[in-house]
Protein backbone atom coordinates (compact mmCIF):
# COMPACT_ATOMS: atom_id res chain seq x y z
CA UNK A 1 0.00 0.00 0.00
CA UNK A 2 2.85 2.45 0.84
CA UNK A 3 4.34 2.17 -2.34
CA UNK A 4 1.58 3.16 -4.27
CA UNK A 5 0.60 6.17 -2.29
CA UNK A 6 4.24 7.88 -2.97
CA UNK A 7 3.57 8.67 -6.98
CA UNK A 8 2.27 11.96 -6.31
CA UNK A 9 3.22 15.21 -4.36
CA UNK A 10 0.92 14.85 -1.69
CA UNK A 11 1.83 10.93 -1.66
CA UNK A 12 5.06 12.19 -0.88
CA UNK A 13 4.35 14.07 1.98
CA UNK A 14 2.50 11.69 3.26
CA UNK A 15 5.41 8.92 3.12
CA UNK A 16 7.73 11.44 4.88
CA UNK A 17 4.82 11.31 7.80
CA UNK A 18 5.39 7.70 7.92
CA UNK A 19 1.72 5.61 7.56
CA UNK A 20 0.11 6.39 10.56
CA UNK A 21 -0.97 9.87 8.01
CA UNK A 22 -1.45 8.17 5.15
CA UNK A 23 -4.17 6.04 7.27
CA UNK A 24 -5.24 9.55 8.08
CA UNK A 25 -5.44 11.30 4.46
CA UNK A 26 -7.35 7.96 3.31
CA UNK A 27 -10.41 8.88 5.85
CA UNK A 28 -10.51 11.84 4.92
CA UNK A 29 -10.20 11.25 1.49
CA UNK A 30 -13.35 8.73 1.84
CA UNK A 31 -15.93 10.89 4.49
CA UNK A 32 -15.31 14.24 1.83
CA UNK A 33 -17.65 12.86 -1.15
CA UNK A 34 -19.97 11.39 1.35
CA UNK A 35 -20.45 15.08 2.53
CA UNK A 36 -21.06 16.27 -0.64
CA UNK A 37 -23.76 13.59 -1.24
CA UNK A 38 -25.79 14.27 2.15
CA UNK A 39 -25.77 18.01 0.81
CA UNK A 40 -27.07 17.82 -2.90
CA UNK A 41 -30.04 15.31 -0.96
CA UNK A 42 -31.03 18.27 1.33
CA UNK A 43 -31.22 20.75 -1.49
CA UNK A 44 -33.89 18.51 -3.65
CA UNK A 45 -35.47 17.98 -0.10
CA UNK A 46 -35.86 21.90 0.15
CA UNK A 47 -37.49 22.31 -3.74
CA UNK A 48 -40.40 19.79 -3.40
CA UNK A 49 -41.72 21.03 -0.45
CA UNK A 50 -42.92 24.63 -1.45
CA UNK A 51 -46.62 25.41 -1.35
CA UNK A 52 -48.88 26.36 -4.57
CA UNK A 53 -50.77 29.51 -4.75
CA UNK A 54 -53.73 28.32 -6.64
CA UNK A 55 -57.14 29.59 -5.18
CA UNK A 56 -60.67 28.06 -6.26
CA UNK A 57 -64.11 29.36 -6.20
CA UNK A 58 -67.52 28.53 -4.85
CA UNK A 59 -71.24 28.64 -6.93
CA UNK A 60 -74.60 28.68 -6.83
CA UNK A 61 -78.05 29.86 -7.68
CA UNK A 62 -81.08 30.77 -5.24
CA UNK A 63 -84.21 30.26 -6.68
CA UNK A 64 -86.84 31.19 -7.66
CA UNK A 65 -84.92 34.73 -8.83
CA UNK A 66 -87.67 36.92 -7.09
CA UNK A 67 -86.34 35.60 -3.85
CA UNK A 68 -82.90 34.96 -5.12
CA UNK A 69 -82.25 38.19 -6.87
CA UNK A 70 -80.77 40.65 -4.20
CA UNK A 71 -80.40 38.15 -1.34
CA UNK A 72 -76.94 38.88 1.13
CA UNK A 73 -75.04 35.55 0.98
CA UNK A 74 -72.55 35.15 3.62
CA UNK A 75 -69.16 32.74 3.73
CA UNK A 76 -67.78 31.66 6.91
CA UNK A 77 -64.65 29.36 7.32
CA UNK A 78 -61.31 29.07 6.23
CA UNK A 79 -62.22 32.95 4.64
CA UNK A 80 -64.75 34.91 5.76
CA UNK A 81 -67.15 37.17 2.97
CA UNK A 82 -70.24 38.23 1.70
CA UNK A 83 -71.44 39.08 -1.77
CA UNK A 84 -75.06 39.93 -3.35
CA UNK A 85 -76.81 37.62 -5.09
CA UNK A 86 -77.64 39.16 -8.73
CA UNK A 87 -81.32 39.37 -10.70
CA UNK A 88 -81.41 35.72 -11.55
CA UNK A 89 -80.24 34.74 -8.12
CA UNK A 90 -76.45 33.63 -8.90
CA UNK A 91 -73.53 34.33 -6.46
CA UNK A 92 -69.94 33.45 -6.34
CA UNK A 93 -67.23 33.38 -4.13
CA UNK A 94 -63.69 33.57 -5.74
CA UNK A 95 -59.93 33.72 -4.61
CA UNK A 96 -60.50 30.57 -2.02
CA UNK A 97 -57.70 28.21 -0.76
CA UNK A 98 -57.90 24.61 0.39
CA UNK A 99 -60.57 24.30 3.28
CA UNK A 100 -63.93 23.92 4.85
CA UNK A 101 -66.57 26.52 4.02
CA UNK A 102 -70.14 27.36 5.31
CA UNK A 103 -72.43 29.43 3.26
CA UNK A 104 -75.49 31.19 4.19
CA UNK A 105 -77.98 33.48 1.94
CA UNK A 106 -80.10 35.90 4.36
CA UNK A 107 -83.28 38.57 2.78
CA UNK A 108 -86.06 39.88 5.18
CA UNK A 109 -88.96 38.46 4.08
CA UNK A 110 -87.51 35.24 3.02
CA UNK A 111 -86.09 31.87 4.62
CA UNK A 112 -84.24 29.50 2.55
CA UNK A 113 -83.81 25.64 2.82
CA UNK A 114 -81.26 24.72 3.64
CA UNK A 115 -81.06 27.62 5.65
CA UNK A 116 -76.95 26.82 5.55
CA UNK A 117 -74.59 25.21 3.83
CA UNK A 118 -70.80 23.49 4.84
CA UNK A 119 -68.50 22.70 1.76
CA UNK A 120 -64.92 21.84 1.78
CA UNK A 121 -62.73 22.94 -1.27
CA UNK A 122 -60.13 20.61 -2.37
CA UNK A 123 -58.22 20.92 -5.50
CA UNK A 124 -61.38 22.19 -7.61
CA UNK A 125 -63.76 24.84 -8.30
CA UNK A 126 -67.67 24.13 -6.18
CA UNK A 127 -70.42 24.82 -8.32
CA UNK A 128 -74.28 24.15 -7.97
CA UNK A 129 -74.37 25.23 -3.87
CA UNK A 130 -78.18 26.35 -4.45
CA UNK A 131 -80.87 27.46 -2.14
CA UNK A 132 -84.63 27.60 -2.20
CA UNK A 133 -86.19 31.05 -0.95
CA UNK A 134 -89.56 31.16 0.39
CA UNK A 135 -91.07 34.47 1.23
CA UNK A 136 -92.82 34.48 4.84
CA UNK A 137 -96.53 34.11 4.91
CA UNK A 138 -98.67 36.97 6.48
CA UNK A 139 -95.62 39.32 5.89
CA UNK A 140 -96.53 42.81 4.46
CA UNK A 141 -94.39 46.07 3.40
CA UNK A 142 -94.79 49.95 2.66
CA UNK A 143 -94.16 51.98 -0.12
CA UNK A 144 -93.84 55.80 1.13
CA UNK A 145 -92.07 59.04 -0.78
CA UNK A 146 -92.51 62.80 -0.34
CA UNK A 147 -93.85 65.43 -2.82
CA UNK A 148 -91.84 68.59 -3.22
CA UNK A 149 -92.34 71.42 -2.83
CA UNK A 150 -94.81 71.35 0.26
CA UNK A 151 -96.94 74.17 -1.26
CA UNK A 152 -97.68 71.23 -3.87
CA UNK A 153 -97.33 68.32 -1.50
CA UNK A 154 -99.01 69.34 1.28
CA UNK A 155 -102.58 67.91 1.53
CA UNK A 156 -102.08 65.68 -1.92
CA UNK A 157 -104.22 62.90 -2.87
CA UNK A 158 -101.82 60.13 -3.77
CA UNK A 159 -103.84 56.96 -4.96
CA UNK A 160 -102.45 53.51 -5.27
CA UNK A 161 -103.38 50.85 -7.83
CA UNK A 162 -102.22 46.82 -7.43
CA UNK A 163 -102.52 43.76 -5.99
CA UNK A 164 -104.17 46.16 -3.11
CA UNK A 165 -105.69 49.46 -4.04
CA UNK A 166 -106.07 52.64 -1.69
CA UNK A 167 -105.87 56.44 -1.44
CA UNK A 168 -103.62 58.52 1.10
CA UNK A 169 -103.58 62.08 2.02
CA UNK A 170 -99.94 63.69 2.40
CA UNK A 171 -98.95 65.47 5.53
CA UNK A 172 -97.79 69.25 5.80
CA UNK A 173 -94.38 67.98 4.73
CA UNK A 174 -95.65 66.47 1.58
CA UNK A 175 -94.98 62.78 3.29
CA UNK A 176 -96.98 59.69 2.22
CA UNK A 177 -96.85 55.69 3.39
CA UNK A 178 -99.09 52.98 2.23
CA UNK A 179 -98.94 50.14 4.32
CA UNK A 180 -100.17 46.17 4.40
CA UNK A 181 -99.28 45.89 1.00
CA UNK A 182 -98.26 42.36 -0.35
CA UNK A 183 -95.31 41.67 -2.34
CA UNK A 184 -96.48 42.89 -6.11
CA UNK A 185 -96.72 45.62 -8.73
CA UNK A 186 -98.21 48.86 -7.82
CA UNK A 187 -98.55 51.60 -9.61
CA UNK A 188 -98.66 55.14 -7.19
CA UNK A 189 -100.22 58.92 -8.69
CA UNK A 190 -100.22 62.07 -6.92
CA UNK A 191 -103.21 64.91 -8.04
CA UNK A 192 -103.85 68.42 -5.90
CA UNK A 193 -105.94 71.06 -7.76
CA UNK A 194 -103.57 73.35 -9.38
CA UNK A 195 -100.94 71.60 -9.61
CA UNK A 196 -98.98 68.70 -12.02
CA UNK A 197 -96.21 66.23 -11.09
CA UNK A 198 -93.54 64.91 -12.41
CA UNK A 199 -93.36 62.13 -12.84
CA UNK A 200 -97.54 61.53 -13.37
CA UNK A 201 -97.27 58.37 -11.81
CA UNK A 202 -94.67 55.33 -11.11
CA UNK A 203 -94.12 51.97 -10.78
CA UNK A 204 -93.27 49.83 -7.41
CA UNK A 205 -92.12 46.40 -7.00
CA UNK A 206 -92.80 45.35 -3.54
CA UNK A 207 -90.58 42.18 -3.16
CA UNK A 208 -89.63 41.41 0.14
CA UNK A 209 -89.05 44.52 1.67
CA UNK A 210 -90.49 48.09 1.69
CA UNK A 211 -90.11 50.63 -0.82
CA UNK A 212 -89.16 54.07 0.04
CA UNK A 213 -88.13 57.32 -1.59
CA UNK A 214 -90.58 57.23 -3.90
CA UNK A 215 -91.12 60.69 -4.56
CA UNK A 216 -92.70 63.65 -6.85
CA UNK A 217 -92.46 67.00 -8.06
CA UNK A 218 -95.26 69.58 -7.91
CA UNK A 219 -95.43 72.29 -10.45
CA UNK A 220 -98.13 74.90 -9.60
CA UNK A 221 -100.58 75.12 -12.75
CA UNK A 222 -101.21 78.53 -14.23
CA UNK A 223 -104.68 79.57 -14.65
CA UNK A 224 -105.51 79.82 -18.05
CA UNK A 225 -109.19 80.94 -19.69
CA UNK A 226 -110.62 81.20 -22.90
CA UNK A 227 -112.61 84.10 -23.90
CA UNK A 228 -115.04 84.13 -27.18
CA UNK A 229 -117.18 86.61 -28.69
CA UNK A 230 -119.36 86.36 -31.46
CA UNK A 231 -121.09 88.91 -33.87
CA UNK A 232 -125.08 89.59 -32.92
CA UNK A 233 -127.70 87.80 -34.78
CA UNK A 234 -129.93 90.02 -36.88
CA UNK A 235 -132.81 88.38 -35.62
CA UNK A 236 -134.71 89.46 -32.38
CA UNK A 237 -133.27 86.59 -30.17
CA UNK A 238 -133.85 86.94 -26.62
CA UNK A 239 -130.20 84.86 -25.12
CA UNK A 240 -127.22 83.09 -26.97
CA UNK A 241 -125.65 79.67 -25.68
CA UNK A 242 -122.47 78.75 -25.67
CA UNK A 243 -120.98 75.43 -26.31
CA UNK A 244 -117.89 73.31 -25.41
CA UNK A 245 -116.23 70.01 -26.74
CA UNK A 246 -113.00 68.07 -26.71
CA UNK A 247 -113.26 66.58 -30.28
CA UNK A 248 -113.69 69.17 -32.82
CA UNK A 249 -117.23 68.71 -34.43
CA UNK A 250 -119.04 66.86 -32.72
CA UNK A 251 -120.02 66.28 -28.45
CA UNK A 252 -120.87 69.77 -28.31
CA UNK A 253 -121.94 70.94 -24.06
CA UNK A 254 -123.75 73.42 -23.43
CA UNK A 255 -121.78 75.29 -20.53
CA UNK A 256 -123.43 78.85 -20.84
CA UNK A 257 -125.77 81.14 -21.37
CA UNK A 258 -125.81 84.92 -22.17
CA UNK A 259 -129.04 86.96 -21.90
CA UNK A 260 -130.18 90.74 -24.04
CA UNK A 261 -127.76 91.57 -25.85
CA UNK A 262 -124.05 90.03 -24.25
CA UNK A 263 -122.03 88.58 -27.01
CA UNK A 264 -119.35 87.45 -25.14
CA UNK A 265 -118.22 85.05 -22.67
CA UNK A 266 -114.79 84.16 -20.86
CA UNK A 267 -114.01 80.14 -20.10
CA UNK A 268 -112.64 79.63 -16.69
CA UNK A 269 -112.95 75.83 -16.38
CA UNK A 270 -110.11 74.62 -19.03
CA UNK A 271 -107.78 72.33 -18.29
CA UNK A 272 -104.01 72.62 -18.99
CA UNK A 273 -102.51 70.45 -22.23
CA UNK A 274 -106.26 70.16 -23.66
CA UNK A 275 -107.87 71.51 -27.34
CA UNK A 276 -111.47 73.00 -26.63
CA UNK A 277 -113.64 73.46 -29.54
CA UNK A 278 -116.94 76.12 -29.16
CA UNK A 279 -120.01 76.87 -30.91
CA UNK A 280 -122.78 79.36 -30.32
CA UNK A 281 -126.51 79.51 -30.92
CA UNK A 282 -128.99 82.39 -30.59
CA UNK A 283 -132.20 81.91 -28.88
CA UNK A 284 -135.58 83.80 -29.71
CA UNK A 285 -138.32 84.80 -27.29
CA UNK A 286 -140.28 81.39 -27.84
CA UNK A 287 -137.16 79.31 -27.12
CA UNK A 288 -136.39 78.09 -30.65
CA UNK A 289 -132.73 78.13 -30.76
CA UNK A 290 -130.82 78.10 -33.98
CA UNK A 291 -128.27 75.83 -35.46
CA UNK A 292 -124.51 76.06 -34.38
CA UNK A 293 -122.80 79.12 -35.43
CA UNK A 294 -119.39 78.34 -37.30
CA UNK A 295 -116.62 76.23 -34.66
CA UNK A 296 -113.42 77.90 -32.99
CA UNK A 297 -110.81 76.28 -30.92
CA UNK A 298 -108.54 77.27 -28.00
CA UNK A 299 -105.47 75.22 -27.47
CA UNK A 300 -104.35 75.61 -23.83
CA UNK A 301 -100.93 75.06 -22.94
């Protein structure tokens, strides 16, 4: 063994140390590469071993969408969240690691079956986590605005047309609530003598909870009149009547009557964004009354 060790510089050494160093050199010679092994192992150890960042998502659809649609649907768990479920009643949860859920939807008016859900998330998207919503029997809502200005509100008639029908009265603020009502379609118009609104009248859906801030506009109406005047007859005629309608030529009422010798006569009663069509007739001291003078109209704004 000794000779062979003495070919080379360090083998040279080594022989100079006599062989109680070359035993020495030879275990060291042997452990080194074994050292290098054990660390190459703990490196490909260290690689496998880091986590993935892929997330998931969780589905579903409440039905039937008038429940559905709107409904606050909480997640509890490994995340916690809440989203709204949109007009056909679909909701999803995104962004969602590896764990056990629980999922709840929640409306007033409404209870669901099953009134919670647990799902775990492993590996792949959960779709098709649905829900029934049932509105509560015997529950009922309001729908209530204001009218503005209160010179217009105040003391308006507001009627309501639906599943239920009814008329309210607004307060000195121009406030009105109709309440009971079912869940439904109304429709809701203000009037007050004088006065328009804007809009004439609107929709409602009642649908599990009230309806508020349903509100008008009241424009004060100017007066308008309309007056006529017609040339005498040259007949003796003892009074002259006047006549009204809202289609021109025909549906003629008689709304006055002028005595002697008055040809003239001023309309008070019109009615804004209406066409009025007249006629006159002259009367004679035995009460035969002519045929209808020539027709005029009066378009009032």
């Amino acid at each position: 063994m000794i000779s062979l060790l003495v070919e080379t510089g360090a083998h040279r050494q080594i022989r100079k140390a006599g062989f109680g160093l070359t035993r020495a050199l030879l275990s060291t010679m042997l452990l080194a590469p074994l050292a290098l092994i054990w660390g190459c192992a703990g490196v490909a150890s260290s690689h496998t071993s880091q986590p993935s960042s892929q997330t998931f998502s969780i589905s579903g659809t409440i039905s039937p969408a008038a429940g559905g649609s709107g409904t606050t649907v909480a997640l509890s768990g490994a995340t916690a969240a809440t989203t709204t479920a949109d007009s056909s009643g679909n909701y999803t949860f995104t962004g969602l690691a590896n764990g056990t859920y629980a999922v709840t939807p929640s409306r007033a008016g409404y209870t669901f079956n099953p009134n919670t859900q647990a799902v775990t998330v492993s590996g792949a998207n959960v779709t098709g986590l649905n829900f029934t919503a049932t509105a509560q029997a015997g529950q009922t809502f309001s729908i209530s605005g204001t009218i503005t200005p209160t010179a217009g509100g105040s003391g308006a008639t507001v009627t309501l047309s639906g599943p239920v029908g009814g008329t309210t009265v607004t307060n000195s603020s121009g406030n009105y609530t109709f309440t009971g009502l079912a869940n439904g379609t109304y429709a809701v118009t203000p009037s007050n003598t004088g006065y328009t609104f804007s809009p004439t009248s609107q929709s409602a859906m009642v649908n599990g909870a009230n309806v508020t801030g349903l509100n008008f506009s009241a424009t004060v109406q100017l007066p308008h009149s309309v007056a006529l005047a017609w040339n005498a007859s040259t007949s003796v005629v003892s009074s002259y009547n006047v006549y009204r309608s809202a289609v021109s030529g025909t549906g003629y009422i008689k709304i006055s009557s002028t005595f002697g010798t008055v040809v003239s006569y001023t309309d008070t009663t019109v009615q804004n964004g209406t066409t009025y069509y007249y006629v006159t007739t002259a009367v004679d001291s035995t009460g035969i009354e002519s045929v209808y003078s020539n027709q005029v109209s009066a378009v009032i704004p």
